[in-house]
PDB file of N, CA and C in Angstrom:
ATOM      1  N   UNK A   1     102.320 103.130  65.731  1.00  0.00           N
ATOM      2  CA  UNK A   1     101.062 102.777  66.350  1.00  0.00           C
ATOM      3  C   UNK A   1     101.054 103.286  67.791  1.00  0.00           C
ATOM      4  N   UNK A   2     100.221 103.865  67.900  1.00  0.00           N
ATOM      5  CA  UNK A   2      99.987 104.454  69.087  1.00  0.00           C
ATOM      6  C   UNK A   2      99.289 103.720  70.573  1.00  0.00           C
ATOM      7  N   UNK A   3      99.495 103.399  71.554  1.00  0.00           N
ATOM      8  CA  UNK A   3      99.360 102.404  72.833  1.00  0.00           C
ATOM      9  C   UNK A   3      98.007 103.043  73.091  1.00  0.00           C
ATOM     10  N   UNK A   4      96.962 102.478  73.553  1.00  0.00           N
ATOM     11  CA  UNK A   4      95.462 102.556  74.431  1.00  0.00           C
ATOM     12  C   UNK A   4      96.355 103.236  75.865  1.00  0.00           C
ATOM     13  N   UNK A   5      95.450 104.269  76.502  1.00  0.00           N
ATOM     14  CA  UNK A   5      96.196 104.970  77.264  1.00  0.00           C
ATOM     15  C   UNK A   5      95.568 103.396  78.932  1.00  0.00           C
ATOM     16  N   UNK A   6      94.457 102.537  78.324  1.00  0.00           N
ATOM     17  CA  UNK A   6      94.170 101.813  79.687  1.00  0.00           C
ATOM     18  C   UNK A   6      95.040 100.124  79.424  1.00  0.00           C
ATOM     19  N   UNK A   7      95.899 100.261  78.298  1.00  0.00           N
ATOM     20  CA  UNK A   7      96.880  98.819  78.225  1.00  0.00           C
ATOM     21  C   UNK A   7      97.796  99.395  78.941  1.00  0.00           C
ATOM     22  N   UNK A   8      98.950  98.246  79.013  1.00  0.00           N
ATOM     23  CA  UNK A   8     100.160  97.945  79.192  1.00  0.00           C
ATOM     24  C   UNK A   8     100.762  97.352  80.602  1.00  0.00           C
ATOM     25  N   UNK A   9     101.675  98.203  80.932  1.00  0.00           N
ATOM     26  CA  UNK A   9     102.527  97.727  81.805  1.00  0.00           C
ATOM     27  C   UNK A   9     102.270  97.861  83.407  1.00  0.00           C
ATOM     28  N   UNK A  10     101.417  98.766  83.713  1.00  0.00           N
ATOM     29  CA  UNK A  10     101.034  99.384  84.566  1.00  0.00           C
ATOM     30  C   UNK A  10      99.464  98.359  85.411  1.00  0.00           C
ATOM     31  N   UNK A  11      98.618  98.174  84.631  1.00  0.00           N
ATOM     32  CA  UNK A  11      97.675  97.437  84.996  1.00  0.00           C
ATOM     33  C   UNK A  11      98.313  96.007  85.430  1.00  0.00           C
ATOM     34  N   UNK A  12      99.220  95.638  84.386  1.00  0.00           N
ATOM     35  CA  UNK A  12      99.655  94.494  84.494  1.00  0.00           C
ATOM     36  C   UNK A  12     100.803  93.931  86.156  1.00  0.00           C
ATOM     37  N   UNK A  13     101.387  95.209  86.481  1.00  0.00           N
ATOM     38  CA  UNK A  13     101.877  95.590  87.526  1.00  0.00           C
ATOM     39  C   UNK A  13     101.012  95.339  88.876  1.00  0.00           C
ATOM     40  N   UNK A  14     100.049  95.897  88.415  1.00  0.00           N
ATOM     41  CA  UNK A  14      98.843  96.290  89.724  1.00  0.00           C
ATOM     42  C   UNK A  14      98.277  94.811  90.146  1.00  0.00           C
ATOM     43  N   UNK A  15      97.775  93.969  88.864  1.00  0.00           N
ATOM     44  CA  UNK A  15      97.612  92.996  89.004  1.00  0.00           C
ATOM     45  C   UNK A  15      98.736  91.502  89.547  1.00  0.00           C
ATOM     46  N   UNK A  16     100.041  91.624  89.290  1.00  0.00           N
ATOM     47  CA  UNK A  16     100.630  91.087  89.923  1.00  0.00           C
ATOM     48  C   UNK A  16     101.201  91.574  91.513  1.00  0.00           C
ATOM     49  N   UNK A  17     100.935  92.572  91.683  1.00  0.00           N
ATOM     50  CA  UNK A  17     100.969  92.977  93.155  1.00  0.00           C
ATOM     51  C   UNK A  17     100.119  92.842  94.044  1.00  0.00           C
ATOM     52  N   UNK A  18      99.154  93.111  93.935  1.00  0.00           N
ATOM     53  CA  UNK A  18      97.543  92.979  94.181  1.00  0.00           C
ATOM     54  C   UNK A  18      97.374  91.002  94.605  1.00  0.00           C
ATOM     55  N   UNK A  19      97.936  90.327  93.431  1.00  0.00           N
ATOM     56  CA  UNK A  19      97.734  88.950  93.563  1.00  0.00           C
ATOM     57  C   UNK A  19      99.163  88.457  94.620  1.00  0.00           C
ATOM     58  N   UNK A  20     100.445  88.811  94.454  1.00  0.00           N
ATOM     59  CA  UNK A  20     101.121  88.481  95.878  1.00  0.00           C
ATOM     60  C   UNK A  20     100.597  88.695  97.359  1.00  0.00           C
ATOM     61  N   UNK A  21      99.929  90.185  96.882  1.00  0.00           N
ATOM     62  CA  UNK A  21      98.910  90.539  98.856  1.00  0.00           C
ATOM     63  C   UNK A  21      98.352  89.567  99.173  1.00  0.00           C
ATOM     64  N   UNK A  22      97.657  89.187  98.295  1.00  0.00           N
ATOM     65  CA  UNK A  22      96.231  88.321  98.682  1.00  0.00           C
ATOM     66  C   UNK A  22      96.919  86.849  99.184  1.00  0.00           C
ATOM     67  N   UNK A  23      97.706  86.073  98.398  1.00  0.00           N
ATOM     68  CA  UNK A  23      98.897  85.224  98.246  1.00  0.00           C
ATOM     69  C   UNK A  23      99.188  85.062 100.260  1.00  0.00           C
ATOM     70  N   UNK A  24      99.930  86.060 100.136  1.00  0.00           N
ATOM     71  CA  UNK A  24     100.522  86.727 101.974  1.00  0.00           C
ATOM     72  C   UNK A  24      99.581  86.306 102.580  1.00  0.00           C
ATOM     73  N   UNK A  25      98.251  87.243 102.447  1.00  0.00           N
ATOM     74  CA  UNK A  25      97.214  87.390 103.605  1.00  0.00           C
ATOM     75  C   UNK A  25      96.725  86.069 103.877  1.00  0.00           C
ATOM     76  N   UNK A  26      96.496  85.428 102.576  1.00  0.00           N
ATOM     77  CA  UNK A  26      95.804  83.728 102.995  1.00  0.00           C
ATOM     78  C   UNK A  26      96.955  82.816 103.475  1.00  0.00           C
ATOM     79  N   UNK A  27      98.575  82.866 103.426  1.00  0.00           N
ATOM     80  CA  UNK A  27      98.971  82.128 103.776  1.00  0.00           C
ATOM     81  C   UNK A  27      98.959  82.588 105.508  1.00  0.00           C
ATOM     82  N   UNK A  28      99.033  84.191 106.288  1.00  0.00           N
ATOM     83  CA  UNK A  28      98.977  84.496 106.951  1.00  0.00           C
ATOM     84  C   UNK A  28      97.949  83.604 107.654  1.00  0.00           C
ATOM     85  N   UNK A  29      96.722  84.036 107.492  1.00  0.00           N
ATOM     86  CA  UNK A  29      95.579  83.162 108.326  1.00  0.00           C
ATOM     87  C   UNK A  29      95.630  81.778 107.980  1.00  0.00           C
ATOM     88  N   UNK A  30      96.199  80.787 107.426  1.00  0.00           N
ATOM     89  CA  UNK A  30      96.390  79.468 107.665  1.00  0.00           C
ATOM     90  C   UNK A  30      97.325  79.313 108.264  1.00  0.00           C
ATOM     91  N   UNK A  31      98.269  80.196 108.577  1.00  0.00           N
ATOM     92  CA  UNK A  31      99.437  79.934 109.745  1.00  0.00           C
ATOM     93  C   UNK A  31      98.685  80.154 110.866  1.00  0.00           C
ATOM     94  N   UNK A  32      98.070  81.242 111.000  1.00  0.00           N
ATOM     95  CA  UNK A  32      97.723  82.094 112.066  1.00  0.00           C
ATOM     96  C   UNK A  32      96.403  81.087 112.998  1.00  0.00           C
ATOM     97  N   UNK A  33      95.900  80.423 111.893  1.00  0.00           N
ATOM     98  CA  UNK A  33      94.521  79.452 112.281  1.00  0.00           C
ATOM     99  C   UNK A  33      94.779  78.450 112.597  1.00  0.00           C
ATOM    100  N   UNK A  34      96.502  77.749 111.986  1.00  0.00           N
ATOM    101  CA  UNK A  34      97.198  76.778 112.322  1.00  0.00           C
ATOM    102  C   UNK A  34      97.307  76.635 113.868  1.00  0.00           C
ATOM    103  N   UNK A  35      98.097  77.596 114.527  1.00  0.00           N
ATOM    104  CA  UNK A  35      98.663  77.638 115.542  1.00  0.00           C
ATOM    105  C   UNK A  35      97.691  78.159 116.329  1.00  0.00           C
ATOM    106  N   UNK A  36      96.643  79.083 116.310  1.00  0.00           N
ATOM    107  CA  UNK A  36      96.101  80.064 117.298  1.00  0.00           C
ATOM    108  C   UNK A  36      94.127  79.531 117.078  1.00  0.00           C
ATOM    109  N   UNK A  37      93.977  77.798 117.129  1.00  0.00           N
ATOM    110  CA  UNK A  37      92.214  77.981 116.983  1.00  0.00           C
ATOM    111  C   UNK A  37      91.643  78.307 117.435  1.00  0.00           C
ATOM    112  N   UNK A  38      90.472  79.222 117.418  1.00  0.00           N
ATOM    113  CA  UNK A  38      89.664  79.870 118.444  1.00  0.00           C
ATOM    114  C   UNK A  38      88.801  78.647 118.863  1.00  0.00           C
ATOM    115  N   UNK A  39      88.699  78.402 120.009  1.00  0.00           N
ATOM    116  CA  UNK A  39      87.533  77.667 120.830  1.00  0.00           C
ATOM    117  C   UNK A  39      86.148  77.744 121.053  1.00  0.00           C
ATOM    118  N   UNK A  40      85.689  79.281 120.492  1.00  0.00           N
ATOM    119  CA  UNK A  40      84.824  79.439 120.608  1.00  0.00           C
ATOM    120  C   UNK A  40      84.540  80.740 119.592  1.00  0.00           C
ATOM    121  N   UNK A  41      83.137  80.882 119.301  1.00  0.00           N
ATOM    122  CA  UNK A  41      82.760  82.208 118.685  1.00  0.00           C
ATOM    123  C   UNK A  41      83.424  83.550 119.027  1.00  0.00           C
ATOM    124  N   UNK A  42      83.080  83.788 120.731  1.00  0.00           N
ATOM    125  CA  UNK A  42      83.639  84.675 121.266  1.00  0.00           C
ATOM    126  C   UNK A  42      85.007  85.451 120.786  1.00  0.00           C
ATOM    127  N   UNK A  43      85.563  83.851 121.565  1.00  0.00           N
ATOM    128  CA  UNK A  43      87.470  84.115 120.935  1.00  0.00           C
ATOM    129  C   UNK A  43      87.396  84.811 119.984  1.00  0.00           C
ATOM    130  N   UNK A  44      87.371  83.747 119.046  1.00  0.00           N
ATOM    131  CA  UNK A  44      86.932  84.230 117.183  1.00  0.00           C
ATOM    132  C   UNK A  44      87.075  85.532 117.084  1.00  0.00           C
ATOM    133  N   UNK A  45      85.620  86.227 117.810  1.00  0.00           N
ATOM    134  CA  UNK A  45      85.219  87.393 117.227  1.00  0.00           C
ATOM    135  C   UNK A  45      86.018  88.628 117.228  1.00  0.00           C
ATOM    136  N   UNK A  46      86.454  88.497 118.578  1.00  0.00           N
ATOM    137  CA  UNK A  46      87.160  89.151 119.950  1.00  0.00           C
ATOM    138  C   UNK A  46      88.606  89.832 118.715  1.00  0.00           C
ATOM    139  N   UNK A  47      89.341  88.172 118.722  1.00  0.00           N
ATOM    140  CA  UNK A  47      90.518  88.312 117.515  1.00  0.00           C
ATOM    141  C   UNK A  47      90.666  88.809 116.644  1.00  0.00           C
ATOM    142  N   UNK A  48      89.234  88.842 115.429  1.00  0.00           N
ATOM    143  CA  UNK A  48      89.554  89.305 114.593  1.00  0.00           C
ATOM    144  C   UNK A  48      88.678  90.752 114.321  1.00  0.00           C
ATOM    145  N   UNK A  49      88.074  91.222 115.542  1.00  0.00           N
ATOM    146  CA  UNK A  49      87.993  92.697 115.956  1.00  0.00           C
ATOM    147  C   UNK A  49      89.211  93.426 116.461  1.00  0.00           C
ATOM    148  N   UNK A  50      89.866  92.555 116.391  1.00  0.00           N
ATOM    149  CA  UNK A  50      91.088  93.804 117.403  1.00  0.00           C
ATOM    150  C   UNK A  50      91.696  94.379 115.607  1.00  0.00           C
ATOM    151  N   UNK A  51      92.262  95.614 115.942  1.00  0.00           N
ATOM    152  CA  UNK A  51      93.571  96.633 115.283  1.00  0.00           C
ATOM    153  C   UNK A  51      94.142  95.322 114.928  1.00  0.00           C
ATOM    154  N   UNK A  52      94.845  94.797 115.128  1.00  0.00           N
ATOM    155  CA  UNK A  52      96.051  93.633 114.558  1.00  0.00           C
ATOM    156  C   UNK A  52      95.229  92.627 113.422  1.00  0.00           C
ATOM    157  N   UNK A  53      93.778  92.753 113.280  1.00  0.00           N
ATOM    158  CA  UNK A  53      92.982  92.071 112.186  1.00  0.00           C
ATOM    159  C   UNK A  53      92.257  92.876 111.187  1.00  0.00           C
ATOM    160  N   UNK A  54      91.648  94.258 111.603  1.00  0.00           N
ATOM    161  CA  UNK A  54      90.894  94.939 111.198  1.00  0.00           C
ATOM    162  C   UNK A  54      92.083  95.717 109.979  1.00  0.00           C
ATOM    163  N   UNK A  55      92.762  96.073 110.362  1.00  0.00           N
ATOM    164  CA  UNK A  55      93.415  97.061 109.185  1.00  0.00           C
ATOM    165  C   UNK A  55      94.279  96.075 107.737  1.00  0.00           C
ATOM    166  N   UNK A  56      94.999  94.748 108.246  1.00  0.00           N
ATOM    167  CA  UNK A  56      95.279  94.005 107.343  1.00  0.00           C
ATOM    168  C   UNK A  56      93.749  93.454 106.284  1.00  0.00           C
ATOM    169  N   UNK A  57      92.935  92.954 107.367  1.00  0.00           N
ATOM    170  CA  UNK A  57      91.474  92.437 106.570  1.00  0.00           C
ATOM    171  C   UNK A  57      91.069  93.643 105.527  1.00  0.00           C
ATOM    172  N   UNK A  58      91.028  94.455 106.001  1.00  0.00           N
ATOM    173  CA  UNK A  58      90.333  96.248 104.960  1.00  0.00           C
ATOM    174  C   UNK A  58      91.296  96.091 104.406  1.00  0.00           C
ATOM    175  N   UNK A  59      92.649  95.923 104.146  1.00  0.00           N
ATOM    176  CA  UNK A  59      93.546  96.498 102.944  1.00  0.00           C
ATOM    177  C   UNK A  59      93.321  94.751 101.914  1.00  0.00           C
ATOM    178  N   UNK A  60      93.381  93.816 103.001  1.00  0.00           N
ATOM    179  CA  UNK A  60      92.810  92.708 101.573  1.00  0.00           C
ATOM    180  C   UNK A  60      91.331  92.903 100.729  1.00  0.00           C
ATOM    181  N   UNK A  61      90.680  93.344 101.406  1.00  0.00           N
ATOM    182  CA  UNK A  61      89.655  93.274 100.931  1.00  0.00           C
ATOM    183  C   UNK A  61      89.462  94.534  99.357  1.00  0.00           C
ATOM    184  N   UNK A  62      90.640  95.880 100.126  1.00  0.00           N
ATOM    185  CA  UNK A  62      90.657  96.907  99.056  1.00  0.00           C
ATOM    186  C   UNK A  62      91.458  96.384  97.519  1.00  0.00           C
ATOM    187  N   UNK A  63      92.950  95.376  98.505  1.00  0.00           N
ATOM    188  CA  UNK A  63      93.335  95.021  96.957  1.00  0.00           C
ATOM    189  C   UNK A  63      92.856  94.038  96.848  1.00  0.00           C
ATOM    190  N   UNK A  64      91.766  93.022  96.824  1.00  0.00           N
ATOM    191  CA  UNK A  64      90.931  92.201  96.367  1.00  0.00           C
ATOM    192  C   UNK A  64      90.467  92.991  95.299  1.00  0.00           C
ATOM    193  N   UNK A  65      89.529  94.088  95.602  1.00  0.00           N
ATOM    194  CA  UNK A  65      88.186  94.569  94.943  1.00  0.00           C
ATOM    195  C   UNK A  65      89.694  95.278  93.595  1.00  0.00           C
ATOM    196  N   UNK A  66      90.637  95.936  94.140  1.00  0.00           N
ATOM    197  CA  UNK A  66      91.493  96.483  93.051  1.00  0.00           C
ATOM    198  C   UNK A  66      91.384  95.526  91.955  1.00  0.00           C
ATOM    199  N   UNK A  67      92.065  94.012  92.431  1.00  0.00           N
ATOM    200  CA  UNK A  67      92.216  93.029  91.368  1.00  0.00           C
ATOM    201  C   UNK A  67      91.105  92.743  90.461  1.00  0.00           C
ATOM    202  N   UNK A  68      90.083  92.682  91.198  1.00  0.00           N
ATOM    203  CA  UNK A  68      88.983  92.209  90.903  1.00  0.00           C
ATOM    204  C   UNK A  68      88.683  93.367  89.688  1.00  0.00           C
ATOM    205  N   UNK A  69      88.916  94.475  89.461  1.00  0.00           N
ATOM    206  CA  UNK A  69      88.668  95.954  88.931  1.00  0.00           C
ATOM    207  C   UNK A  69      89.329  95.798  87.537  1.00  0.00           C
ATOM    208  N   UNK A  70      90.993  95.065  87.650  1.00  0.00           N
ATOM    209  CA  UNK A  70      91.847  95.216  86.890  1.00  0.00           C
ATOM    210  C   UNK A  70      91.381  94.267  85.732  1.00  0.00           C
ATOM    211  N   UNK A  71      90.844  92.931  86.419  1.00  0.00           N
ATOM    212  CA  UNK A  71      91.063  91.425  85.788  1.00  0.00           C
ATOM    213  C   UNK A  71      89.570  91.788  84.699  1.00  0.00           C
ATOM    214  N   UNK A  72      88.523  92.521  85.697  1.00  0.00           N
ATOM    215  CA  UNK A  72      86.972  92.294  84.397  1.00  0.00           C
ATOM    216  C   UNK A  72      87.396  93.491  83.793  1.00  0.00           C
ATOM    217  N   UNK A  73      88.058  94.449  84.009  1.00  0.00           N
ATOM    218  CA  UNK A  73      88.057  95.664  83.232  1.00  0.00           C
ATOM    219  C   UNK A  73      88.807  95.194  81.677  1.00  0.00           C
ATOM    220  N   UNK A  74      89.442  94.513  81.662  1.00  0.00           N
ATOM    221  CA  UNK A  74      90.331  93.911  81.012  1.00  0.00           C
ATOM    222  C   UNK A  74      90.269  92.803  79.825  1.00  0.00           C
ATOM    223  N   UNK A  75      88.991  92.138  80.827  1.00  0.00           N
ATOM    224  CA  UNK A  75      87.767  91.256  80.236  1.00  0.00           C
ATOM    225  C   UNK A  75      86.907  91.900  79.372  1.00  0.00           C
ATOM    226  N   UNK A  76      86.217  93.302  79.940  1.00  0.00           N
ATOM    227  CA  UNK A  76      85.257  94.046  79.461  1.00  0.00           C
ATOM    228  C   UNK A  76      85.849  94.707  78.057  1.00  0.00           C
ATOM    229  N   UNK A  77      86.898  95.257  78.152  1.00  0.00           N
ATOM    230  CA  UNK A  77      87.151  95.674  77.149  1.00  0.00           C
ATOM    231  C   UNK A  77      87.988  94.653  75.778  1.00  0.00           C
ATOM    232  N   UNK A  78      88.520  93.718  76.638  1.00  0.00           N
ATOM    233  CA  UNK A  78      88.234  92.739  75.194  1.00  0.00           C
ATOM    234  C   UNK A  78      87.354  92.210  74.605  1.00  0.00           C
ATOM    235  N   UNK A  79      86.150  91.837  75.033  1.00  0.00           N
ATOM    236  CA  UNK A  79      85.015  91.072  74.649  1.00  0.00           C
ATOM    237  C   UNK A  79      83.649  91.951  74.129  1.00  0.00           C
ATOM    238  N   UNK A  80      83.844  93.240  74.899  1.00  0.00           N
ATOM    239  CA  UNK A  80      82.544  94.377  74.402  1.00  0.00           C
ATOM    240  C   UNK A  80      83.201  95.386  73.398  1.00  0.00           C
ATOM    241  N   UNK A  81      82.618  95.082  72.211  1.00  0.00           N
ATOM    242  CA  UNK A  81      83.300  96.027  71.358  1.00  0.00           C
ATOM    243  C   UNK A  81      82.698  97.538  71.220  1.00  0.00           C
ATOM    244  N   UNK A  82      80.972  97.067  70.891  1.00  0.00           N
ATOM    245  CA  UNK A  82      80.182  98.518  70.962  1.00  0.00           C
ATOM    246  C   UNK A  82      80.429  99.547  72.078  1.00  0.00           C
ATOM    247  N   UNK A  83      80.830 100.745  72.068  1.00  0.00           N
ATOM    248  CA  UNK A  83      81.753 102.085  72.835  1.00  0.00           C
ATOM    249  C   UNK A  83      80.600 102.126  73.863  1.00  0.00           C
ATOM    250  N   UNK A  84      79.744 102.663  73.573  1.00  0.00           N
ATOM    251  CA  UNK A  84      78.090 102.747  74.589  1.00  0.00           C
ATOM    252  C   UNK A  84      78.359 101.638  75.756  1.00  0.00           C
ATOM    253  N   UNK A  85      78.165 100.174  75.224  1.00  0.00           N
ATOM    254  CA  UNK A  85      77.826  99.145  75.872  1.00  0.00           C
ATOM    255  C   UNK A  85      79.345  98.828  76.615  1.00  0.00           C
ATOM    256  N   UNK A  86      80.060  99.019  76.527  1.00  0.00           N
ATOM    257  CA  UNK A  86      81.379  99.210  77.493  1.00  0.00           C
ATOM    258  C   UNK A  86      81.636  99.764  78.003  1.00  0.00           C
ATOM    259  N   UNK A  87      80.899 101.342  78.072  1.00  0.00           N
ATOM    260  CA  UNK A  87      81.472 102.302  79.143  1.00  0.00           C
ATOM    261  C   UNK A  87      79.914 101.708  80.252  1.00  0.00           C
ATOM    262  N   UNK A  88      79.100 101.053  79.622  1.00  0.00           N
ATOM    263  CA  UNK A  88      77.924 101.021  80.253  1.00  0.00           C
ATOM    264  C   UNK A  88      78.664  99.700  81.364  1.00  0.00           C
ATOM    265  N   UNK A  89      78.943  98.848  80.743  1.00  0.00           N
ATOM    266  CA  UNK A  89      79.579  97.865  81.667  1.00  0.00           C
ATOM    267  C   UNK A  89      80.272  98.312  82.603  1.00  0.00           C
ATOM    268  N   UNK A  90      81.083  98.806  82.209  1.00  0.00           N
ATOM    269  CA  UNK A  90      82.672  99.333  83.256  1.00  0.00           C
ATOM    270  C   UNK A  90      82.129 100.210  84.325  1.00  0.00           C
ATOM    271  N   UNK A  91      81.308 101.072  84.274  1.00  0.00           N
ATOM    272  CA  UNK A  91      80.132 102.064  84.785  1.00  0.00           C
ATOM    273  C   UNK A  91      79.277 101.218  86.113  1.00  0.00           C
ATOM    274  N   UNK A  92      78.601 100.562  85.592  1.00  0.00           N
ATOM    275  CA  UNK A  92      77.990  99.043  86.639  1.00  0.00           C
ATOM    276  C   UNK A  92      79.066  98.409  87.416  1.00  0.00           C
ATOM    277  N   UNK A  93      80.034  97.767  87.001  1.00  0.00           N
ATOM    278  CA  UNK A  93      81.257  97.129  87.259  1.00  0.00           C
ATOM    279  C   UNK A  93      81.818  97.543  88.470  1.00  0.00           C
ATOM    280  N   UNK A  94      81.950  99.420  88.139  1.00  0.00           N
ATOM    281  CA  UNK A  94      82.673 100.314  88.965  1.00  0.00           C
ATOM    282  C   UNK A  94      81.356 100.502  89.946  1.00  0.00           C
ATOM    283  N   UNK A  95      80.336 100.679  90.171  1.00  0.00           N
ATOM    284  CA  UNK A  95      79.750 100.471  90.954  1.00  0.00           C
ATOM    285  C   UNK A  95      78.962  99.397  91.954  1.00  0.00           C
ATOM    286  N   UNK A  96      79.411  98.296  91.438  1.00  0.00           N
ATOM    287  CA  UNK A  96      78.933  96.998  92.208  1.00  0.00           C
ATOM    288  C   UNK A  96      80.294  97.152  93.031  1.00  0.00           C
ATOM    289  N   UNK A  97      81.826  97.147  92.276  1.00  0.00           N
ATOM    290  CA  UNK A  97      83.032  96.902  93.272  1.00  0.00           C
ATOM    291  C   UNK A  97      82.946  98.315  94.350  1.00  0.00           C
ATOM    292  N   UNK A  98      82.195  99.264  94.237  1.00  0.00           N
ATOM    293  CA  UNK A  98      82.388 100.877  95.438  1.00  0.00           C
ATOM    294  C   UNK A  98      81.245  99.756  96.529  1.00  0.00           C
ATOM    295  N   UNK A  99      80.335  99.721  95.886  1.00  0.00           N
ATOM    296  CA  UNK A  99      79.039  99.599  96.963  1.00  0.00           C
ATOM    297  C   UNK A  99      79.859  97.989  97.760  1.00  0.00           C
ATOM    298  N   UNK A 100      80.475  97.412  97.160  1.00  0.00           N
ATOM    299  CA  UNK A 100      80.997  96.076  97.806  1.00  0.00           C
ATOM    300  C   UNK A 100      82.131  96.757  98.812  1.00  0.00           C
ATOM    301  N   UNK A 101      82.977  97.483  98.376  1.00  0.00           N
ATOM    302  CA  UNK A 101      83.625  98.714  98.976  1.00  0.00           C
ATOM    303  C   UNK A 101      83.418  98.717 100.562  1.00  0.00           C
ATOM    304  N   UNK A 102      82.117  99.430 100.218  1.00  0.00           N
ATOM    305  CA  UNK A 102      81.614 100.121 101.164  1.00  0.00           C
ATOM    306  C   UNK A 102      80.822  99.391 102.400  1.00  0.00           C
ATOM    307  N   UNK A 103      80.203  98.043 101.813  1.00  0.00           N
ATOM    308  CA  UNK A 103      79.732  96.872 102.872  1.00  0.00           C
ATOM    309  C   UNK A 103      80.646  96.200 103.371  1.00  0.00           C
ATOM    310  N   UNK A 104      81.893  95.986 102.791  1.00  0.00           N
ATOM    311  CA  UNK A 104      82.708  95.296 103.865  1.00  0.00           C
ATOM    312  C   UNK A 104      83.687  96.077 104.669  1.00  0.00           C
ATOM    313  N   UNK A 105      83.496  97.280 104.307  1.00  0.00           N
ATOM    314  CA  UNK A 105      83.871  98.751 105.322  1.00  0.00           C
ATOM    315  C   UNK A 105      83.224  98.514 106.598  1.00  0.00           C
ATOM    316  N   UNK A 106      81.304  98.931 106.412  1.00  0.00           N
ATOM    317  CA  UNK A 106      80.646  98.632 107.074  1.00  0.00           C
ATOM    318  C   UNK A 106      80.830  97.411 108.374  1.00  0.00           C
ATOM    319  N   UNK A 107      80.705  96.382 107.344  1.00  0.00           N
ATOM    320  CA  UNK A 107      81.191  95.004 108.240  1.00  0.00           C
ATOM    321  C   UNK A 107      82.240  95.106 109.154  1.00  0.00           C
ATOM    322  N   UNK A 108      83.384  95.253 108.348  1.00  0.00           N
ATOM    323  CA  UNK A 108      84.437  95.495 109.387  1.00  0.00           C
ATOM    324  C   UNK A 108      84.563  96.397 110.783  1.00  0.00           C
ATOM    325  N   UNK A 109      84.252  97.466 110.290  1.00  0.00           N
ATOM    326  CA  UNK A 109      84.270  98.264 111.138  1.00  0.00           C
ATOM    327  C   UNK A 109      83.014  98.825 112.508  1.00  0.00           C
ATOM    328  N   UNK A 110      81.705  97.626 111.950  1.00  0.00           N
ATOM    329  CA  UNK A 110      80.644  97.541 112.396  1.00  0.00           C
ATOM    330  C   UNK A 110      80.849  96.623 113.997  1.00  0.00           C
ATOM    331  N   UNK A 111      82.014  95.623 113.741  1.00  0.00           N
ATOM    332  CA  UNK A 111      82.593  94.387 114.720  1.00  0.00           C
ATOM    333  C   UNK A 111      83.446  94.863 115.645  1.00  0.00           C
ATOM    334  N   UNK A 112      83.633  96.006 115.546  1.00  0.00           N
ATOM    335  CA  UNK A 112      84.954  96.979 117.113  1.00  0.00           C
ATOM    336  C   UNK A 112      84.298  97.417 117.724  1.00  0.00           C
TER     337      UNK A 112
END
């Protein structure tokens, strides 16, 4: 029997890596929010515009949207059987997670 070239070991990989980042990053900012509260908006903003917020935030947000890619793709193709109506999903899917992509690009990089 021959393996689906989009199963196995590899997705499954991505997805447990992907879910330790995220894991890190949130325990990061509850330490980080622990010890360091901003007093004000300003502060706030100031902080998490600088280089030391902006490049960790964009790489959670990229392996967010990764996970997020792995977990419905995964979904999609167990539950949609008709070939049409699954590439049609995955197609939408892959374009709601670029354009989400691309607004919290925006965002981020809109705040420096």
């Amino acid at each position: 029997m021959k393996k689906s070239p989009v199963s196995g070991l590899k997705p499954w990989l991505i997805q447990r890596f992907t879910a330790i980042y995220l894991l890190f990053f949130f325990l990061f900012l509850l330490i980080y929010f622990a010890f360091y509260q901003p007093v004000s908006y300003e502060i706030w903003r100031d902080s998490m515009s600088s280089a030391e917020f902006i490049v960790p935030t964009s790489v959670f947000f990229i392996v967010l949207l990764v996970h997020a890619w792995v977990g419905l793709r995964d979904v999609v193709l167990d539950y949609i059987k008709p070939l049409s109506l699954r590439i049609t999903a995955l197609a939408l899917l892959a374009l709601f997670l670029i354009s989400m992509a691309a607004w919290v690009m925006l965002v981020l990089f809109a705040a420096t």
